[in-house]
PDB file of N, CA and C in Angstrom:
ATOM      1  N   UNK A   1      23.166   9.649  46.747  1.00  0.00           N
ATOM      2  CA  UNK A   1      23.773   9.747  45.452  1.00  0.00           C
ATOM      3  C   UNK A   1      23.436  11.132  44.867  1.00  0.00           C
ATOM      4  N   UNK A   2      24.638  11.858  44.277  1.00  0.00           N
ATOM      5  CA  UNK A   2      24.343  12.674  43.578  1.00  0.00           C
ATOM      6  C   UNK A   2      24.255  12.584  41.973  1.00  0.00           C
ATOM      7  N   UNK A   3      23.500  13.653  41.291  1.00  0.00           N
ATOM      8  CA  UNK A   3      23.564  13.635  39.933  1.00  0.00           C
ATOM      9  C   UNK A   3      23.560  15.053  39.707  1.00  0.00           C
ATOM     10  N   UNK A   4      24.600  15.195  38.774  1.00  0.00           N
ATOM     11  CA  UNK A   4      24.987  16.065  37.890  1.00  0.00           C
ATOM     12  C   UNK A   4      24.059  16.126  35.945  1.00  0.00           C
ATOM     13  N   UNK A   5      23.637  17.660  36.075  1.00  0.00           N
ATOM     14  CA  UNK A   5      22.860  17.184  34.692  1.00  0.00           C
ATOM     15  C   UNK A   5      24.157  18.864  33.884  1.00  0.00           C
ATOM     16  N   UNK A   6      24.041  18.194  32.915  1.00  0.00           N
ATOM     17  CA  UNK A   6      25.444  19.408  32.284  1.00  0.00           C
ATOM     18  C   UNK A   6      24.122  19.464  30.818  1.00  0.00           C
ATOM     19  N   UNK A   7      23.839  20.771  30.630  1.00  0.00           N
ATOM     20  CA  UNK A   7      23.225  21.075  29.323  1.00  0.00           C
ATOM     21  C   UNK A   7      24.089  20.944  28.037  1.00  0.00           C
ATOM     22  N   UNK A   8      23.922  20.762  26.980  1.00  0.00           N
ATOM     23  CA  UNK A   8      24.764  20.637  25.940  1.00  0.00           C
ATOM     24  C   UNK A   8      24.451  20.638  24.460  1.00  0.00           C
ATOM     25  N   UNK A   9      25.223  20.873  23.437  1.00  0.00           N
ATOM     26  CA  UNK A   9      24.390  20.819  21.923  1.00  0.00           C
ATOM     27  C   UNK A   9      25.857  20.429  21.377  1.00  0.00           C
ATOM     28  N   UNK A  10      25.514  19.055  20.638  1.00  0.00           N
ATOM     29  CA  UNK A  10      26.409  19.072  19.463  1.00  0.00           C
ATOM     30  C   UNK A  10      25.476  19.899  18.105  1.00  0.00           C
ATOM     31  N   UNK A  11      26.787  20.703  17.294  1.00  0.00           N
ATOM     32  CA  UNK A  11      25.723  21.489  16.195  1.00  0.00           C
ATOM     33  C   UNK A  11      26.657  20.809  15.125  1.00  0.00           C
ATOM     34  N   UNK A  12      26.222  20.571  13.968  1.00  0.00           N
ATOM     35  CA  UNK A  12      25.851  20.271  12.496  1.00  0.00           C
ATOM     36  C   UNK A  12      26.019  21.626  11.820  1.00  0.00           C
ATOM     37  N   UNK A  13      27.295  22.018  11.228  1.00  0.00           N
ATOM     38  CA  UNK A  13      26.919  23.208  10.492  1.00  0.00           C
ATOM     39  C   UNK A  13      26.202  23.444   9.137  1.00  0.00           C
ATOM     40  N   UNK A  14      25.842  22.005   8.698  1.00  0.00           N
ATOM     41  CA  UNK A  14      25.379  21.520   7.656  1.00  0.00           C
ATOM     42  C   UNK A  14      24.652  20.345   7.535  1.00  0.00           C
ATOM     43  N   UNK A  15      23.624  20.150   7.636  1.00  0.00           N
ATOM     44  CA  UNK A  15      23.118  18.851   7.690  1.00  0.00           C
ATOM     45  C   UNK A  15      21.528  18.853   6.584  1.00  0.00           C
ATOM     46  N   UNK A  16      20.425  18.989   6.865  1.00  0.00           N
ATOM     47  CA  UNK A  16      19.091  19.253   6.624  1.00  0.00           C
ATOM     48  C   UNK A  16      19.003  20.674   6.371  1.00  0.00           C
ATOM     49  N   UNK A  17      19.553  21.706   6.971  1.00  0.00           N
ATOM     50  CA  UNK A  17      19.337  22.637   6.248  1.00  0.00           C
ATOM     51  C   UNK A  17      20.655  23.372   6.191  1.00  0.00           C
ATOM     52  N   UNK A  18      20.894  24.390   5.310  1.00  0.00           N
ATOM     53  CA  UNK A  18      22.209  25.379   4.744  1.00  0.00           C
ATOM     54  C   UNK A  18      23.109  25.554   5.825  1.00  0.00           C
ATOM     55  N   UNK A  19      23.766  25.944   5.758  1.00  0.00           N
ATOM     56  CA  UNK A  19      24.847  26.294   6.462  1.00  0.00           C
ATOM     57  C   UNK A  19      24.228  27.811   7.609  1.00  0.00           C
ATOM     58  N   UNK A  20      23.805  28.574   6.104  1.00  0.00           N
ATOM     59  CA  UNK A  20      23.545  29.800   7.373  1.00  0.00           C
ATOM     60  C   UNK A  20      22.389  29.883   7.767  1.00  0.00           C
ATOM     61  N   UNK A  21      21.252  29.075   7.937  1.00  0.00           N
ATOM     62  CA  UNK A  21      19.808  28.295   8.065  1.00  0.00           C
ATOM     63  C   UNK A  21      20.604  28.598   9.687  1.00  0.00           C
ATOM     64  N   UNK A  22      21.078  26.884   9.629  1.00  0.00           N
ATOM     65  CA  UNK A  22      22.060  26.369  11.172  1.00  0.00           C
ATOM     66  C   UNK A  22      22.827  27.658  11.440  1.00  0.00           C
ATOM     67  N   UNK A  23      23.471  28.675  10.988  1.00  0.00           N
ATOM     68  CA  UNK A  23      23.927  29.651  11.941  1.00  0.00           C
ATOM     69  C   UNK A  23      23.393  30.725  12.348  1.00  0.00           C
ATOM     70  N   UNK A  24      21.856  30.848  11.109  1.00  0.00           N
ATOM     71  CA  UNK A  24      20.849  31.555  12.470  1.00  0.00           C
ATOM     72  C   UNK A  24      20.512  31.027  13.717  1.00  0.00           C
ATOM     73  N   UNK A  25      20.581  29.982  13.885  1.00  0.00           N
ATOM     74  CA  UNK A  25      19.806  29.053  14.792  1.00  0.00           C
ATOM     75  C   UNK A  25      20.716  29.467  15.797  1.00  0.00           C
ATOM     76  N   UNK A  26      22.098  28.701  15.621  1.00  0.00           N
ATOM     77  CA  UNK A  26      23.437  29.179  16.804  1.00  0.00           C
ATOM     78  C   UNK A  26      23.537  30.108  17.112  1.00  0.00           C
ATOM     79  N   UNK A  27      22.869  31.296  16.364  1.00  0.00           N
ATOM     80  CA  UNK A  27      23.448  32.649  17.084  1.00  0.00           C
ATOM     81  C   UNK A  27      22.302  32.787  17.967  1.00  0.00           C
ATOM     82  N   UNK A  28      21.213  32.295  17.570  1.00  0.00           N
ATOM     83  CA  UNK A  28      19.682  32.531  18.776  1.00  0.00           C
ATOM     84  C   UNK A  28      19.949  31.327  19.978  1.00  0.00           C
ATOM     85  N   UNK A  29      20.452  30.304  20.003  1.00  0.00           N
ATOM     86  CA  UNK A  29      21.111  29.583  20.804  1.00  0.00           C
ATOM     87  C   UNK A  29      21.817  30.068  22.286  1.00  0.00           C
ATOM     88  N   UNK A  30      22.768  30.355  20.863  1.00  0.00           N
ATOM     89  CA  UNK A  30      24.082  30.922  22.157  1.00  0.00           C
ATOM     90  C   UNK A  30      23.808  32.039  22.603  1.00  0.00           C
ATOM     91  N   UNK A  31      22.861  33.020  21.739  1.00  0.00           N
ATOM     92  CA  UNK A  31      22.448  34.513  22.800  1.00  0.00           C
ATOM     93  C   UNK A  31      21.349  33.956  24.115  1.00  0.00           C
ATOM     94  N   UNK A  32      20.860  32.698  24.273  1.00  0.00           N
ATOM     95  CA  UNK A  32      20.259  32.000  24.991  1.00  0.00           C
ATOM     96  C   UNK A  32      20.889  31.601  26.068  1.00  0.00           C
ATOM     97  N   UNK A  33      21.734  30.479  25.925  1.00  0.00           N
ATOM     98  CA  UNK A  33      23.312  30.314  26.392  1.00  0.00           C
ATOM     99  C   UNK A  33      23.487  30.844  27.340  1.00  0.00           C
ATOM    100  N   UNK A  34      24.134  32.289  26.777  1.00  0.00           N
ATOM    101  CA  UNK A  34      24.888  33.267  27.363  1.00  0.00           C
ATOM    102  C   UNK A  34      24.206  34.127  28.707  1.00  0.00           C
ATOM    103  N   UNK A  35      22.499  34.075  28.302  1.00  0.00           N
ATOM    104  CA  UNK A  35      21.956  35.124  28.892  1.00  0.00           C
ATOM    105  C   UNK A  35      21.929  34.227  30.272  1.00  0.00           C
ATOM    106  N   UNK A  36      21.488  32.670  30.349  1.00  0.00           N
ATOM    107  CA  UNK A  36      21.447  31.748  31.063  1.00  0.00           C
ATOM    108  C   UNK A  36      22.008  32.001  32.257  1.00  0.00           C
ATOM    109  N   UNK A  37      23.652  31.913  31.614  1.00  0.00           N
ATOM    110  CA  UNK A  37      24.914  31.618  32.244  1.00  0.00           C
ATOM    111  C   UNK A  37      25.744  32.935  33.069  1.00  0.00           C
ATOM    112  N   UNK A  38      24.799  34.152  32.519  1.00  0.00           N
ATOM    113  CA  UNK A  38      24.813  35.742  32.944  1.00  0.00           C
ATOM    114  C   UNK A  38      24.077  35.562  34.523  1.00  0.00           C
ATOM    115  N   UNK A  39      22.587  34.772  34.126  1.00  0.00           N
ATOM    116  CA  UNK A  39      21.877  35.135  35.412  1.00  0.00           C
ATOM    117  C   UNK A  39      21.852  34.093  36.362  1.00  0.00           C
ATOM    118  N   UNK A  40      22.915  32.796  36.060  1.00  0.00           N
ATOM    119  CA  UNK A  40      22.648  31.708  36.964  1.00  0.00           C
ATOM    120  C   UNK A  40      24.065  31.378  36.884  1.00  0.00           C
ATOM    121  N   UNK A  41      25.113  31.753  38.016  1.00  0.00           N
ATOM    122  CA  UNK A  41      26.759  31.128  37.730  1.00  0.00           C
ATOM    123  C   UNK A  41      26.774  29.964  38.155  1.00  0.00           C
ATOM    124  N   UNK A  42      25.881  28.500  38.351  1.00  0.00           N
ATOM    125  CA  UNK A  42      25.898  27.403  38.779  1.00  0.00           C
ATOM    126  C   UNK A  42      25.422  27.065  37.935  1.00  0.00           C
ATOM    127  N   UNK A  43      25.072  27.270  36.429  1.00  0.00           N
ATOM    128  CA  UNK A  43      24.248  26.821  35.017  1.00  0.00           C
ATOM    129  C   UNK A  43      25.438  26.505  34.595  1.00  0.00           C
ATOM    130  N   UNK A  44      25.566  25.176  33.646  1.00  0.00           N
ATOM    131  CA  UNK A  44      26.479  25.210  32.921  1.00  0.00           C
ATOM    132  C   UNK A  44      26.314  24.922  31.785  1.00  0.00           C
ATOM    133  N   UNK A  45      27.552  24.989  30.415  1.00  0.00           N
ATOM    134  CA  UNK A  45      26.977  24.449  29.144  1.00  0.00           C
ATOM    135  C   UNK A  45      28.131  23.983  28.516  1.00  0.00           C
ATOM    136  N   UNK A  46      27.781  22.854  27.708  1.00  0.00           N
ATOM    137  CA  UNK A  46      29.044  22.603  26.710  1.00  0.00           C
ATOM    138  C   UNK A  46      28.505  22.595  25.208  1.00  0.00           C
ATOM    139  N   UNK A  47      29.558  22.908  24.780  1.00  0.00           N
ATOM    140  CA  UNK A  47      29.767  23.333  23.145  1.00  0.00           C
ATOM    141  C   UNK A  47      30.151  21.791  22.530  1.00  0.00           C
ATOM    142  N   UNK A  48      30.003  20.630  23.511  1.00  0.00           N
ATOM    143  CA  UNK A  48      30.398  19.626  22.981  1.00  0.00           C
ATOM    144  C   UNK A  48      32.028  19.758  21.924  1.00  0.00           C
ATOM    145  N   UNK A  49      32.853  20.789  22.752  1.00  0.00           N
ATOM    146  CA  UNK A  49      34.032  20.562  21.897  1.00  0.00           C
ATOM    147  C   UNK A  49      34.472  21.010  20.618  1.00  0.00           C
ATOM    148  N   UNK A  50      33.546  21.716  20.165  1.00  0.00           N
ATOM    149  CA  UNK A  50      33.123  22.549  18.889  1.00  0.00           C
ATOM    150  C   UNK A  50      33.668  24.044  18.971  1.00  0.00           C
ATOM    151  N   UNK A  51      35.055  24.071  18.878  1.00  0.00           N
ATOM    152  CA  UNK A  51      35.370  25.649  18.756  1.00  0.00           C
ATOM    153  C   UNK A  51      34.917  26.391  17.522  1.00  0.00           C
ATOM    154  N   UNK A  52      34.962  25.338  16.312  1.00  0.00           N
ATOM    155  CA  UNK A  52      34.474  26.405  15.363  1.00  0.00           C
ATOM    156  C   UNK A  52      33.194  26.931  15.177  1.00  0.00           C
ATOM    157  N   UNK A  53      31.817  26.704  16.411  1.00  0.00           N
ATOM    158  CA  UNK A  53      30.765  27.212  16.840  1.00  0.00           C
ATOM    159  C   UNK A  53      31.012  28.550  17.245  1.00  0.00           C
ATOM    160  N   UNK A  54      32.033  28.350  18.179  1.00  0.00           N
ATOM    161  CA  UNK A  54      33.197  30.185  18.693  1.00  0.00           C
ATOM    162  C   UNK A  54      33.179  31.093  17.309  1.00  0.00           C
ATOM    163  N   UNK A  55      33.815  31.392  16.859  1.00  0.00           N
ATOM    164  CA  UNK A  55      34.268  31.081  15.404  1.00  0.00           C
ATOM    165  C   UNK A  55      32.339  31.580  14.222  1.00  0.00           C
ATOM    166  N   UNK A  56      31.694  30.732  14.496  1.00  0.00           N
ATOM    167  CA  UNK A  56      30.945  31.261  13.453  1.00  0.00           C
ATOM    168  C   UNK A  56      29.657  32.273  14.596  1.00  0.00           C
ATOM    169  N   UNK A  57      29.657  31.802  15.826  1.00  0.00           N
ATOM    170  CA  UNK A  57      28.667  32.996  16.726  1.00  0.00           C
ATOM    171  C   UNK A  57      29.666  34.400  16.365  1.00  0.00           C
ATOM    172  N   UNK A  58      31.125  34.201  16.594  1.00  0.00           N
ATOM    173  CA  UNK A  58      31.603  35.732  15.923  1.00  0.00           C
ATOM    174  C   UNK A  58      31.398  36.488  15.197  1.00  0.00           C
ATOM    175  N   UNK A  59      31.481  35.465  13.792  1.00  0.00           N
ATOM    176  CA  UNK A  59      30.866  36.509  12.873  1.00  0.00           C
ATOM    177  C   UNK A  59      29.256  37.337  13.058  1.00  0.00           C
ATOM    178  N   UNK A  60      29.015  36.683  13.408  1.00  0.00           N
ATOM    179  CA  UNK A  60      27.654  37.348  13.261  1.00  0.00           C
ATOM    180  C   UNK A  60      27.655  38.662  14.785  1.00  0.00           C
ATOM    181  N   UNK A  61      28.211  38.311  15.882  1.00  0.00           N
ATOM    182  CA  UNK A  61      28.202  38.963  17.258  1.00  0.00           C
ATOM    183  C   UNK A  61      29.300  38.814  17.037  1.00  0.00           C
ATOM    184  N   UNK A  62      30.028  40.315  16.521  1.00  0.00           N
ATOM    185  CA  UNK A  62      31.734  40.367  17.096  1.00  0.00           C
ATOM    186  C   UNK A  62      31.798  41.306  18.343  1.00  0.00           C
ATOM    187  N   UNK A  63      32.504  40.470  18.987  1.00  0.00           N
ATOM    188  CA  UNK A  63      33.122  41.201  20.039  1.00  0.00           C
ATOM    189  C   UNK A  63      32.716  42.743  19.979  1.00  0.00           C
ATOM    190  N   UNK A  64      32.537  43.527  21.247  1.00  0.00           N
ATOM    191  CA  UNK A  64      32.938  45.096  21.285  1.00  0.00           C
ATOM    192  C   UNK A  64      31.717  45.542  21.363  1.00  0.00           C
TER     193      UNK A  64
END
């Protein structure tokens, strides 16, 4: 038998703490994420479906 383990975060853009509390957090996250998924192409991750996570890591890391 195989098992598959898939990493993942549902995020709360608001819950216990502010809004931009939680989008410091996501942007130290996803620069985590990213660096992961840079040095291991068999790592995977889901955003649990959450484009507007896309969307607020931008603002803070735009493109370019």
């Amino acid at each position: 038998m195989d098992c598959v383990i898939v990493s993942h975060t549902h995020w709360d853009r608001e819950w216990y703490r502010s809004f931009q509390e939680f989008r410091a957090r996501l942007v130290d996250t996803v620069d985590v994420v990213l660096d992961l998924l840079d040095s291991d192409p068999g790592w995977c991750f889901v955003l649990d479906g959450q484009t507007i996570v896309i969307e607020d890591y931008l603002a803070i890391r735009p493109p370019g």
